[in-house]
N, C-alpha and C. Protein backbone atom coordinates (compact mmCIF):
# COMPACT_ATOMS: atom_id res chain seq x y z
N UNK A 1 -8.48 13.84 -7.35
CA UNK A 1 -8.38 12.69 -8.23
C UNK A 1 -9.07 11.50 -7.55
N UNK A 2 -9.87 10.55 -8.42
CA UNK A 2 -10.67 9.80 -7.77
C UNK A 2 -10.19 8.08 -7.66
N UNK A 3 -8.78 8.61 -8.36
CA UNK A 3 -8.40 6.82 -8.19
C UNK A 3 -6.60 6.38 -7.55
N UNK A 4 -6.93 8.09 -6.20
CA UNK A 4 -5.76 7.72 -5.59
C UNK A 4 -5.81 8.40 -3.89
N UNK A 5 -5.46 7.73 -3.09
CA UNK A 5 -5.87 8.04 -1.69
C UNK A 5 -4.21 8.02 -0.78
N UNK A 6 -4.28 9.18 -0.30
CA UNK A 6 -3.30 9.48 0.33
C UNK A 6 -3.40 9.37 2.14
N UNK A 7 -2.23 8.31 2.70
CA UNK A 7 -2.67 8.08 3.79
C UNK A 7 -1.20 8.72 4.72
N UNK A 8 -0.82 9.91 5.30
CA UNK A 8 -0.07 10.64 6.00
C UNK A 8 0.13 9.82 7.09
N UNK A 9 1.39 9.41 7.80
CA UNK A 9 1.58 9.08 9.75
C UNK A 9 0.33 9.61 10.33
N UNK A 10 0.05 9.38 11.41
CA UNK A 10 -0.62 9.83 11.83
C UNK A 10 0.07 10.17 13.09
N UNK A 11 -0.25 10.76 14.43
CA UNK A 11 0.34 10.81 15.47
C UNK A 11 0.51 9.72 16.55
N UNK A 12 -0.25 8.80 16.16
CA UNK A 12 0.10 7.51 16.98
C UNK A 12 0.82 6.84 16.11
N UNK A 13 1.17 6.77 15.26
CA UNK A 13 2.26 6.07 14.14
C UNK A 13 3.67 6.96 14.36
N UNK A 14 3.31 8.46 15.20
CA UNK A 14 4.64 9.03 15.31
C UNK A 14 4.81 8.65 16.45
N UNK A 15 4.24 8.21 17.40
CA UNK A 15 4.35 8.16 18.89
C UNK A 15 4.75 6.81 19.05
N UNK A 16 4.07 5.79 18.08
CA UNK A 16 4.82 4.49 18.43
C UNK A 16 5.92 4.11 17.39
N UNK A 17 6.79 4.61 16.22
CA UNK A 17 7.77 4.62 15.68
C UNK A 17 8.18 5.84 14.98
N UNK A 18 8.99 6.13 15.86
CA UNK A 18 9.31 7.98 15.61
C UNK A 18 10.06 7.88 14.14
N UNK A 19 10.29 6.49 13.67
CA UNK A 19 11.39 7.15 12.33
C UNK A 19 10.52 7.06 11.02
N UNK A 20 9.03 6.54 11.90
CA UNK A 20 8.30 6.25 10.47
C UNK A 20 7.04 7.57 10.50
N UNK A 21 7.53 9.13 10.99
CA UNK A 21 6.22 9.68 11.58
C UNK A 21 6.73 10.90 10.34
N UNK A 22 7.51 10.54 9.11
CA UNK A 22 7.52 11.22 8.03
C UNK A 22 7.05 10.39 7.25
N UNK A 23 6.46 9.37 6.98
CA UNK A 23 5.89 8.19 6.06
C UNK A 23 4.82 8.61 5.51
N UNK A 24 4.54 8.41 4.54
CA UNK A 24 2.94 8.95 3.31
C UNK A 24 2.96 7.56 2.95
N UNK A 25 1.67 6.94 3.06
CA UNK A 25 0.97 5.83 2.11
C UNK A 25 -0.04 6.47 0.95
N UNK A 26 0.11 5.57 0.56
CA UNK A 26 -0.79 5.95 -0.76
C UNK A 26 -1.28 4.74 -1.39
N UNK A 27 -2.43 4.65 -2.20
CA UNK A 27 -3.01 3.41 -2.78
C UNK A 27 -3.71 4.17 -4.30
N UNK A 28 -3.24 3.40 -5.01
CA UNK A 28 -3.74 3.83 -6.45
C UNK A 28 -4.57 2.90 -7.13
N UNK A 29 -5.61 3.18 -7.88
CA UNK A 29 -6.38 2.41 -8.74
C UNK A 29 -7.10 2.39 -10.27
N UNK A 30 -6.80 1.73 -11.10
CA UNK A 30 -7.56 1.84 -12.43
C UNK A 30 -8.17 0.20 -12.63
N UNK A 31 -8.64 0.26 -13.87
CA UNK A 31 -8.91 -0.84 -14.54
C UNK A 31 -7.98 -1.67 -14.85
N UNK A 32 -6.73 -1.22 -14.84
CA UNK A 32 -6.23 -2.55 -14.92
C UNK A 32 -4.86 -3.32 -13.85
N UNK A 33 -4.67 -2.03 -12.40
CA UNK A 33 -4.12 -2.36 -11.44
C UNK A 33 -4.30 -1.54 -10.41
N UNK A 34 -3.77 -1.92 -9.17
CA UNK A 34 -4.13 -1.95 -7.79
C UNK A 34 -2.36 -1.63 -7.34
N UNK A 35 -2.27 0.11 -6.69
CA UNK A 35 -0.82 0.03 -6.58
C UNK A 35 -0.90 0.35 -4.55
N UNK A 36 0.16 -0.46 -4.28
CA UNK A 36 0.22 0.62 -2.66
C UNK A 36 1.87 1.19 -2.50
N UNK A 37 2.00 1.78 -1.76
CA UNK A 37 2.87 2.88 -2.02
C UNK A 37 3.18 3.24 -0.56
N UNK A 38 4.72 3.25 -0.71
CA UNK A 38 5.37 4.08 0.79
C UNK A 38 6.71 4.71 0.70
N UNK A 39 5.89 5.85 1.29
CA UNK A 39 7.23 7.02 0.36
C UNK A 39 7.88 7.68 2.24
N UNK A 40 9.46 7.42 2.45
CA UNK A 40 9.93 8.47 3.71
C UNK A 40 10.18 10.06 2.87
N UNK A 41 9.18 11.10 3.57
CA UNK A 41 9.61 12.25 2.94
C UNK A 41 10.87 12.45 3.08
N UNK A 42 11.99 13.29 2.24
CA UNK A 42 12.95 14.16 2.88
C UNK A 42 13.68 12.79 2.82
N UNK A 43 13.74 11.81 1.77
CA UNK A 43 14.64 10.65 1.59
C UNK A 43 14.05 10.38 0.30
N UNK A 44 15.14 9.65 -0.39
CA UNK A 44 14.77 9.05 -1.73
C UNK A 44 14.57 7.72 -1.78
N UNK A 45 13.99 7.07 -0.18
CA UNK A 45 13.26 5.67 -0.41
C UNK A 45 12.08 6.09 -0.93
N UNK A 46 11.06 4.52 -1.40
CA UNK A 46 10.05 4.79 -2.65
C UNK A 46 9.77 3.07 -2.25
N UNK A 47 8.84 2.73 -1.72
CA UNK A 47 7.97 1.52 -2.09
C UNK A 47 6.73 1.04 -2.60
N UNK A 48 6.71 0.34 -3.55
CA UNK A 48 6.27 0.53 -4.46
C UNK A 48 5.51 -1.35 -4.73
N UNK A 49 4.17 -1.74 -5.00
CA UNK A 49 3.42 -2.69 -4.98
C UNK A 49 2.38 -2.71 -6.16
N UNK A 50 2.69 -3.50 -7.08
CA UNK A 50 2.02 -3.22 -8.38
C UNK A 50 0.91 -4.58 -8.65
N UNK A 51 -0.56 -4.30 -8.80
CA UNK A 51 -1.19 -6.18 -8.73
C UNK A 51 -2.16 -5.64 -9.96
N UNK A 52 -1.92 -6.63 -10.61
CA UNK A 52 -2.66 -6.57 -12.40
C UNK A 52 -3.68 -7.23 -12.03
N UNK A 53 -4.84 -6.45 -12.15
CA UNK A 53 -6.07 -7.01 -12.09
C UNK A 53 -6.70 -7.82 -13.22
N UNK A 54 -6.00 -7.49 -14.08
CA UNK A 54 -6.29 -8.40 -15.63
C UNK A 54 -6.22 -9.90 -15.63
N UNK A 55 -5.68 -10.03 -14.50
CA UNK A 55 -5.47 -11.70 -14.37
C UNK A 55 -5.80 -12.13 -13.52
N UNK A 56 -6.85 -13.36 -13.60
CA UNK A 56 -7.58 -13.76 -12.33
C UNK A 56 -6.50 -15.19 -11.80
N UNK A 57 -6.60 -14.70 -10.25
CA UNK A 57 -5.81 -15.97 -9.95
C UNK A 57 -6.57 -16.65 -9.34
N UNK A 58 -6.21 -18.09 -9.47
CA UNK A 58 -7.11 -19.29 -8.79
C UNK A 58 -7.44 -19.43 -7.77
N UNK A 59 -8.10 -19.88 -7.30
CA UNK A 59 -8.52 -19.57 -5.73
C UNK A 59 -7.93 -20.69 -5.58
N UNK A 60 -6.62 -21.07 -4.24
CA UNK A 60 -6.29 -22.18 -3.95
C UNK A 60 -7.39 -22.93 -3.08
N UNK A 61 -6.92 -24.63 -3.16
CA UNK A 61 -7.70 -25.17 -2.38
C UNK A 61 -7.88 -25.22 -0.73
N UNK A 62 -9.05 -25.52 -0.07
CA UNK A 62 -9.57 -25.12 1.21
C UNK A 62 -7.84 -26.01 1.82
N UNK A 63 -7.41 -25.09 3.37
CA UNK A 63 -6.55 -25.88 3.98
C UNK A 63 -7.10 -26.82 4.60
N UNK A 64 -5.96 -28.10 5.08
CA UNK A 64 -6.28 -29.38 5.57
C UNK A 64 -7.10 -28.95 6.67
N UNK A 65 -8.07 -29.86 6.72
CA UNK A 65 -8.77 -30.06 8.10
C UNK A 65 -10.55 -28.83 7.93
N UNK A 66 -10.26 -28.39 5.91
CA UNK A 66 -11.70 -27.41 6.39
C UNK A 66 -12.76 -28.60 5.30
């Protein structure tokens, strides 16, 4: 599937936090949102990041001093 990317622990993600070395990321995409995703296997946590691309947001103004 071409509008979803699966990102597994890796072994330095198990080596430097052993409780997160069952963790799957994931990032999803269409036309009209942008999802990221973090799932602990072998648990029924689920995080979940939803951004509607349909709506443009304003670019705030430059911070003080630029």
């Amino acid at each position: 599937m071409d509008s979803i990317q699966f990102f597994p622990a890796d072994q330095e993600t198990a080596d430097l936090i052993s409780y997160a070395s069952n963790n799957v990321w994931w990032v999803t995409i269409d036309e009209k949102s942008f999802t990221y995703n973090l799932r602990r296997i072998g648990t029924d946590r689920v995080f979940s990041v939803r951004f509607d691309l349909t709506k443009e947001v304003p670019t705030p103004d430059a911070p003080w001093g630029y």
